[in-house]
C-alpha atoms as a PDB file:
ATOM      1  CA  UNK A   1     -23.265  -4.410  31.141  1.00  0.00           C
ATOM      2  CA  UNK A   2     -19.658  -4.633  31.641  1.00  0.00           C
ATOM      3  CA  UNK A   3     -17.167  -1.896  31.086  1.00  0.00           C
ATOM      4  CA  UNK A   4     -16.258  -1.305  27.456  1.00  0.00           C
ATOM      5  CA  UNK A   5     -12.188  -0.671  27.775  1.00  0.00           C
ATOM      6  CA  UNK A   6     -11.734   0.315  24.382  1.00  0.00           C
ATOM      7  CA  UNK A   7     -14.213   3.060  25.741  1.00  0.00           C
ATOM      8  CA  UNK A   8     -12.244   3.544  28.887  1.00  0.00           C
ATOM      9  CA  UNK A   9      -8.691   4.648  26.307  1.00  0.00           C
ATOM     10  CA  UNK A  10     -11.089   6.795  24.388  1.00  0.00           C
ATOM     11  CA  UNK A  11     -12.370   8.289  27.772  1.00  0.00           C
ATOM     12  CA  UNK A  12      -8.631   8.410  28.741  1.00  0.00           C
ATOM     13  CA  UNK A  13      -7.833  10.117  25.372  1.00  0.00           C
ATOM     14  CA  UNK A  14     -10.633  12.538  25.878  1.00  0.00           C
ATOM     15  CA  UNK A  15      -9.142  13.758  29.265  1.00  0.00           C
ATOM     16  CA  UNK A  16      -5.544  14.656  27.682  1.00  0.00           C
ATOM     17  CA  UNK A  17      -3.622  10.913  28.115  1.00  0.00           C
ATOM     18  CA  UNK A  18      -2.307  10.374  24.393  1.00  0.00           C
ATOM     19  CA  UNK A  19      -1.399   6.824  25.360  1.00  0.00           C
ATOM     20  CA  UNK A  20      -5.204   6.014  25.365  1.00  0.00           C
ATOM     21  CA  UNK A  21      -5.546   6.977  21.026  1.00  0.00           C
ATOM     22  CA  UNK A  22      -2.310   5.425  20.835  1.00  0.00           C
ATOM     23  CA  UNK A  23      -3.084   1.720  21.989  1.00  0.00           C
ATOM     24  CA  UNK A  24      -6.769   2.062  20.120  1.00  0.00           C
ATOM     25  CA  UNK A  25      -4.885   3.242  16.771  1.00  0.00           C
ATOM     26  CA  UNK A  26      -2.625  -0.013  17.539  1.00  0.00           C
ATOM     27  CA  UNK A  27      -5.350  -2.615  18.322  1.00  0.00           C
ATOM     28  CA  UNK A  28      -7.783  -1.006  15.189  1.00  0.00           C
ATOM     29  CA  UNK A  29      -5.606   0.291  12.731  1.00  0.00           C
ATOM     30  CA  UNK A  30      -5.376  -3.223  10.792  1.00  0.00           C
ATOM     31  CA  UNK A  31      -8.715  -3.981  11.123  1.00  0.00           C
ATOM     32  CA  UNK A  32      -9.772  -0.221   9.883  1.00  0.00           C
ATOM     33  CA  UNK A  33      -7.777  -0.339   6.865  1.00  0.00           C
ATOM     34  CA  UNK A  34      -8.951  -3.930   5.931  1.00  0.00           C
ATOM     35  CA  UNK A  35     -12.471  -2.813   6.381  1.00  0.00           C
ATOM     36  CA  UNK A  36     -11.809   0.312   4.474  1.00  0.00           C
ATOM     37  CA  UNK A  37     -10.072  -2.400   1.721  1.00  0.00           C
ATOM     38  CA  UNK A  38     -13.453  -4.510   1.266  1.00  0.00           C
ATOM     39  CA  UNK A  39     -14.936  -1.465   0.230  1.00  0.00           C
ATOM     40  CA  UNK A  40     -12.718   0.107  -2.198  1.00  0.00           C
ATOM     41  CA  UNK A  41     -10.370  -2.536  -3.397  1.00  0.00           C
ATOM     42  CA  UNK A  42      -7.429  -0.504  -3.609  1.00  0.00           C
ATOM     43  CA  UNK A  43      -4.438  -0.913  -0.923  1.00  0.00           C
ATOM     44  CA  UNK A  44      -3.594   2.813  -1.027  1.00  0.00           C
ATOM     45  CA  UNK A  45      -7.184   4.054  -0.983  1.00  0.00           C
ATOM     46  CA  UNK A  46      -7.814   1.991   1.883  1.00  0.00           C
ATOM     47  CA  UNK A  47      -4.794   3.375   3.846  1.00  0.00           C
ATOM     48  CA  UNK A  48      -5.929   6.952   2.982  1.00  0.00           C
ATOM     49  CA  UNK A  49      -9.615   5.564   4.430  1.00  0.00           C
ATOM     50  CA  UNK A  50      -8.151   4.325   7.341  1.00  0.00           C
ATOM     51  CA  UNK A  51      -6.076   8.132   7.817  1.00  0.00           C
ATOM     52  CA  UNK A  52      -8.957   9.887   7.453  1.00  0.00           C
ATOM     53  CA  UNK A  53     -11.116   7.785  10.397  1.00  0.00           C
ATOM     54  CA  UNK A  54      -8.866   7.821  13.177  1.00  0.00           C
ATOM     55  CA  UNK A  55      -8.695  11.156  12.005  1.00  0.00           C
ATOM     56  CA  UNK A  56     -12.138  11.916  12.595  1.00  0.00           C
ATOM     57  CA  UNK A  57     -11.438   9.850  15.544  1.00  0.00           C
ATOM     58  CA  UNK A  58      -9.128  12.030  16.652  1.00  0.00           C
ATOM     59  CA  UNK A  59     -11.180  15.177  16.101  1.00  0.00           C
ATOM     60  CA  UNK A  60     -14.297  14.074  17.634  1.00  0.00           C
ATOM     61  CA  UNK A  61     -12.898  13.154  21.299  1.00  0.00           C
ATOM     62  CA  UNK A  62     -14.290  16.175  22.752  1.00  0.00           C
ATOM     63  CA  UNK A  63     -17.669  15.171  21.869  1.00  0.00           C
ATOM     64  CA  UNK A  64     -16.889  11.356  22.678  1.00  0.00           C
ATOM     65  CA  UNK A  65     -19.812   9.432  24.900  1.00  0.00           C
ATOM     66  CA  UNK A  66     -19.783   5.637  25.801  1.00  0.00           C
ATOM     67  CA  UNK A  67     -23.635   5.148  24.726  1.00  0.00           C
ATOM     68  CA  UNK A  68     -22.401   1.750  22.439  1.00  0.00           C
ATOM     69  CA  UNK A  69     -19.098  -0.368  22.551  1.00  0.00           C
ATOM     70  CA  UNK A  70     -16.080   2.097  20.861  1.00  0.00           C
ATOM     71  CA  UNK A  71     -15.450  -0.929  18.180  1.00  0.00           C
ATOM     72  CA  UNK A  72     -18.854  -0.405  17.429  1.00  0.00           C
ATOM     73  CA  UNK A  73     -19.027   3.862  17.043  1.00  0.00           C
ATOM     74  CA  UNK A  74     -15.762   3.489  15.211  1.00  0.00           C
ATOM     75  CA  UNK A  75     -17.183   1.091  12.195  1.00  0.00           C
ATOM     76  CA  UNK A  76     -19.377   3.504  11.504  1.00  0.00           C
ATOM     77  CA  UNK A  77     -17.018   5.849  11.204  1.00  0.00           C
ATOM     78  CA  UNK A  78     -15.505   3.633   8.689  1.00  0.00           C
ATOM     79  CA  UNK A  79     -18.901   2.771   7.318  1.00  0.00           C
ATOM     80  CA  UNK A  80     -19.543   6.700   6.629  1.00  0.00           C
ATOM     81  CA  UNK A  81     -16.444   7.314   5.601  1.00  0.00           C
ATOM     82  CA  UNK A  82     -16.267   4.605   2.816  1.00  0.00           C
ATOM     83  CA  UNK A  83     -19.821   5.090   2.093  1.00  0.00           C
ATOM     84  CA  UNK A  84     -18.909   9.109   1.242  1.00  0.00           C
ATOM     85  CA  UNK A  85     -16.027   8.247  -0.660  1.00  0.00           C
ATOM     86  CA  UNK A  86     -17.978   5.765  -3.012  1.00  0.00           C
ATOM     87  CA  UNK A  87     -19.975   8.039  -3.861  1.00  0.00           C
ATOM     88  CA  UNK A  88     -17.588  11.151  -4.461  1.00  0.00           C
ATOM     89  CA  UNK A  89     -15.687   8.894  -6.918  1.00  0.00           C
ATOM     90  CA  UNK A  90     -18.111   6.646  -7.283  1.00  0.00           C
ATOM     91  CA  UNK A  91     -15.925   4.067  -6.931  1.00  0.00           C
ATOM     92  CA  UNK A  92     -17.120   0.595  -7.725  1.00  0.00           C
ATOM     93  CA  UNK A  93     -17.077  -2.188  -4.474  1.00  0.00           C
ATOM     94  CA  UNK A  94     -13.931  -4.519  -5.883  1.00  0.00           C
ATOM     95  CA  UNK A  95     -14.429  -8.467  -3.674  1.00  0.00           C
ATOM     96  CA  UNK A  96     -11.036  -9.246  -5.483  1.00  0.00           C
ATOM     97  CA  UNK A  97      -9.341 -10.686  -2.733  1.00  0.00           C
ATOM     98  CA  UNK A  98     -12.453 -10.189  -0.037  1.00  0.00           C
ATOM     99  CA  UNK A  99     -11.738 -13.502   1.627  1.00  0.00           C
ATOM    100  CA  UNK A 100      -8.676 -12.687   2.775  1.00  0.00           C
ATOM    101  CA  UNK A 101      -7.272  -9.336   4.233  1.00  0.00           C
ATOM    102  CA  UNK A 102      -3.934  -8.037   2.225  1.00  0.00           C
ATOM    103  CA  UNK A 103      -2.436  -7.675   6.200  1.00  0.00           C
ATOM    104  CA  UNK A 104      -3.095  -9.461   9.191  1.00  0.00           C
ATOM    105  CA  UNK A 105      -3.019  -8.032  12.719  1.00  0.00           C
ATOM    106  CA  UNK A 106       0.464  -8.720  12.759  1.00  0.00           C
ATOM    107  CA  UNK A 107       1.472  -6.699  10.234  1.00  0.00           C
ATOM    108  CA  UNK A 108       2.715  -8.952   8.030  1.00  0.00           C
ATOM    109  CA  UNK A 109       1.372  -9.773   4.770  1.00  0.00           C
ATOM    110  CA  UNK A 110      -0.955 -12.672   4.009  1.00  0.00           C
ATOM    111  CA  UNK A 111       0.244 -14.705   0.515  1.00  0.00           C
ATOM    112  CA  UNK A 112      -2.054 -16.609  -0.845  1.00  0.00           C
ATOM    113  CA  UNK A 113      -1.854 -20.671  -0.138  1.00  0.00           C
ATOM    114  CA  UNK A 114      -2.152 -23.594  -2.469  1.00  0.00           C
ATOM    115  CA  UNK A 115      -4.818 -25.299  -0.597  1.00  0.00           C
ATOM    116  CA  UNK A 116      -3.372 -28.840   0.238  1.00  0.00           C
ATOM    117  CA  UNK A 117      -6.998 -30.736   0.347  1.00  0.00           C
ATOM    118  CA  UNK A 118      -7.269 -30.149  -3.842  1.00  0.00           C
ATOM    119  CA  UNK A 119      -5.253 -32.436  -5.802  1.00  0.00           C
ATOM    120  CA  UNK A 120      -6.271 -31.661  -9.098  1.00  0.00           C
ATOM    121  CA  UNK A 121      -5.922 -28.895 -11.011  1.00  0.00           C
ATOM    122  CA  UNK A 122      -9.242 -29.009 -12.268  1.00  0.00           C
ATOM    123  CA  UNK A 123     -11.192 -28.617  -8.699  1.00  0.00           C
ATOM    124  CA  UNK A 124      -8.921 -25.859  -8.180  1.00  0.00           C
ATOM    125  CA  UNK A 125     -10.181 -24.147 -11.600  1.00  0.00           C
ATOM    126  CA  UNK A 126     -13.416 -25.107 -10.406  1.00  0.00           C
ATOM    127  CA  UNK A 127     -13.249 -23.543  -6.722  1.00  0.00           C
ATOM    128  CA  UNK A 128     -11.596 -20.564  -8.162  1.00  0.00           C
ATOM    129  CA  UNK A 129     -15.003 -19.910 -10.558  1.00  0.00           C
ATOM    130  CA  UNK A 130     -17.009 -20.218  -7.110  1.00  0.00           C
ATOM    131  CA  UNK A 131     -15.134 -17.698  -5.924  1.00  0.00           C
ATOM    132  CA  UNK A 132     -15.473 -15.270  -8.870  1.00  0.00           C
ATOM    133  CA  UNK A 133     -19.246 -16.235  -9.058  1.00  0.00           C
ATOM    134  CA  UNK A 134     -19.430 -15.169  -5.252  1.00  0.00           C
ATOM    135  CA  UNK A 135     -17.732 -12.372  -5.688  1.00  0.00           C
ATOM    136  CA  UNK A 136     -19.425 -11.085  -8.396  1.00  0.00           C
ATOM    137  CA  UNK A 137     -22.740 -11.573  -6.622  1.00  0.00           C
ATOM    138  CA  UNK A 138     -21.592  -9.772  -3.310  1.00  0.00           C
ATOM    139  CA  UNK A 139     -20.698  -7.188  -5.614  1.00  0.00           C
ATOM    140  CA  UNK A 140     -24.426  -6.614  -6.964  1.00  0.00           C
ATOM    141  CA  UNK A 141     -26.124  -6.705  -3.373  1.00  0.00           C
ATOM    142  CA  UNK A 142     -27.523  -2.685  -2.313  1.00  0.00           C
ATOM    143  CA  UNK A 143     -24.949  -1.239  -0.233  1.00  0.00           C
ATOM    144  CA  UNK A 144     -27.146  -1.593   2.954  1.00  0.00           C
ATOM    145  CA  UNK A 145     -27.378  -5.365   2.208  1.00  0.00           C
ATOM    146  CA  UNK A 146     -23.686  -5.559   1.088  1.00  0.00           C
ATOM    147  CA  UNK A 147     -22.348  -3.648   4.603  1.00  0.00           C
ATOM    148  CA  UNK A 148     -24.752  -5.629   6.785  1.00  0.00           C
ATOM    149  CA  UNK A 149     -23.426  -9.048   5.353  1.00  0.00           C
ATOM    150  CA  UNK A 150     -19.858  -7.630   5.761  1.00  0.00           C
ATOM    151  CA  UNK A 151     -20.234  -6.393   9.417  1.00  0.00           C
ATOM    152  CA  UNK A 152     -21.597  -9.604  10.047  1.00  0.00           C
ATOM    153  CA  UNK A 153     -19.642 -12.024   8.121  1.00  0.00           C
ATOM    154  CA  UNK A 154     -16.023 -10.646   8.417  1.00  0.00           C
ATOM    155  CA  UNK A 155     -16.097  -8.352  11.259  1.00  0.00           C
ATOM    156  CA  UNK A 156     -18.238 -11.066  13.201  1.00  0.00           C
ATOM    157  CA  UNK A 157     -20.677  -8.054  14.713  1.00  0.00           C
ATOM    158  CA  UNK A 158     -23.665  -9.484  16.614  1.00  0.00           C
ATOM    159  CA  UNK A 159     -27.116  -8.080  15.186  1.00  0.00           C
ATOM    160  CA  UNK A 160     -26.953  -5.437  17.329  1.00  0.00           C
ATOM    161  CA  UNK A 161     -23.685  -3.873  16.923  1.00  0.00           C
ATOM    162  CA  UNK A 162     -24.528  -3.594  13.124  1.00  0.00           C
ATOM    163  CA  UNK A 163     -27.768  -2.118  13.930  1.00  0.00           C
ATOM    164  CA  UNK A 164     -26.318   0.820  15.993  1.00  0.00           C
ATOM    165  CA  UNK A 165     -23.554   1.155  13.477  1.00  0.00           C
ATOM    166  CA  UNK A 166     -26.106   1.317  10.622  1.00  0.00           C
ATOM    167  CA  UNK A 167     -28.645   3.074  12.541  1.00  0.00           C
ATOM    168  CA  UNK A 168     -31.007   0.127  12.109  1.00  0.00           C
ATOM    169  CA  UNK A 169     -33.204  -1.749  14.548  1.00  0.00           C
ATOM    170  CA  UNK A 170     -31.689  -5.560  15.265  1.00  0.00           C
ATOM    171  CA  UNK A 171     -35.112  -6.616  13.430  1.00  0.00           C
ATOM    172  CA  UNK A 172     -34.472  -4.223  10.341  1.00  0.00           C
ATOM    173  CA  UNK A 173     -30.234  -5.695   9.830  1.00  0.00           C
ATOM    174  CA  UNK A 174     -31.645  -9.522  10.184  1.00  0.00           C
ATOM    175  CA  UNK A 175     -33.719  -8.615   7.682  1.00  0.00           C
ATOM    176  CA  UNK A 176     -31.302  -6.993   5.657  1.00  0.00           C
ATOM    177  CA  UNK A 177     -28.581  -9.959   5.804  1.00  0.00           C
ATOM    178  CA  UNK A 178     -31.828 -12.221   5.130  1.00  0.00           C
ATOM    179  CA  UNK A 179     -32.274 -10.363   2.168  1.00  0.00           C
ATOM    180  CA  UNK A 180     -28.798 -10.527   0.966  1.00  0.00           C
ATOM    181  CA  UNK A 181     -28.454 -14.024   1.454  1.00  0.00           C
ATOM    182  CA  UNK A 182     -31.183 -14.796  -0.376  1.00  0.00           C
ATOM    183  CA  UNK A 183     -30.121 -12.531  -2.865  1.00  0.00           C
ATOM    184  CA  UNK A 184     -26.799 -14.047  -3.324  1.00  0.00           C
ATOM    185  CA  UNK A 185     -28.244 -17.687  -4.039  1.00  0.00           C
ATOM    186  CA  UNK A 186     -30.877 -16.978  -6.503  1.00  0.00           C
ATOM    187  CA  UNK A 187     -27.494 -15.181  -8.338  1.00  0.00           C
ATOM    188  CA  UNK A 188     -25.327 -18.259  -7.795  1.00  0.00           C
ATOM    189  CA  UNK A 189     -28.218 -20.313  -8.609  1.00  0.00           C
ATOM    190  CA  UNK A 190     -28.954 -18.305 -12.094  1.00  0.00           C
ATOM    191  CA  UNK A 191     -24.951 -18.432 -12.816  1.00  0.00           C
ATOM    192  CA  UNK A 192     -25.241 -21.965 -12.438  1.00  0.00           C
ATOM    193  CA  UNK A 193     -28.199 -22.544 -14.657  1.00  0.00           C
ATOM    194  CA  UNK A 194     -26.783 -20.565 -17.225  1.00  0.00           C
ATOM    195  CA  UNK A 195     -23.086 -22.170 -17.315  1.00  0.00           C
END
């Protein structure tokens, strides 16, 4: 297995070189506070999220050991973190937007774009109640099934990154994201049915 060297700054970081947190809160911070976004729906909440991981981040470099890939032990950071603040607030999962992250890596805000390929108004309408329908079923999934399919569709984490994040065998997360799929057609299909 080759050398993780977002696991080499955070080894670096451990040892007293600030430089290595500074070019992992660089690369991640984006990413962290877009996760943290999916979850809570709120751009402010998401921010304080993402404070409050690097945070823990921060804190935990004493006790820091490469056993998994650093991207992967700091989503579940995230994931707790998120997780714990859902349910001290008990704050509902808001999709609004889920598609598309409020930054990119850049830094520089996404707009949305009319998309050139529809014409007519009406397909617009259309794909715009497809969206809504989707993401008012992703909404309904368990929050095991809902942060599997996340991990997997948006953060593009193989199997087995989710499963160490999770704490799940590789068997146990394809079955959640099975699960969830399915899940999320027999909705669409009922909303359909019933429109």
């Amino acid at each position: 297995m080759r050398a993780d060297p977002d696991s080499q700054y955070m080894l670096r970081f451990q040892n007293g070189d600030r430089d290595g947190f500074r070019i992992l809160f660089t690369k991640y911070s984006k990413k962290i506070i877009n996760f943290c976004y999916r979850f809570c729906g709120d751009r402010a909440m998401a921010e304080e999220l993402a404070q409050e991981v690097f945070l823990r981040v921060y804190k935990a470099a004493p006790r820091y050991r490469p056993e998994a890939k650093f991207s992967t032990w700091l989503f579940r950071i995230a994931t707790n973190v998120c997780l714990n603040e859902m349910r001290k607030y008990r704050y509902r999962v808001v999709t609004e937007n889920m598609d598309m992250p409020f930054q990119t890596d850049s830094g520089s805000v996404k707009p949305e774009m009319a998309d050139p390929d529809i014409p007519h108004p009406q397909e617009r309408m259309e794909k715009k109640d497809e969206d809504r329908i989707l993401k008012r079923a992703l909404k309904s999934l368990p929050k095991k099934q809902r942060t599997a399919l996340l991990l997997k569709v948006y953060n593009d984490f193989s199997y087995q990154e989710i499963g160490q994040q999770m704490k799940h065998s590789e068997s146990a997360v394809k079955s959640l994201i099975h699960r969830a799929r399915q899940t999320l057609m027999k909705i669409i299909e009922n909303t359909d049915r019933s429109i």
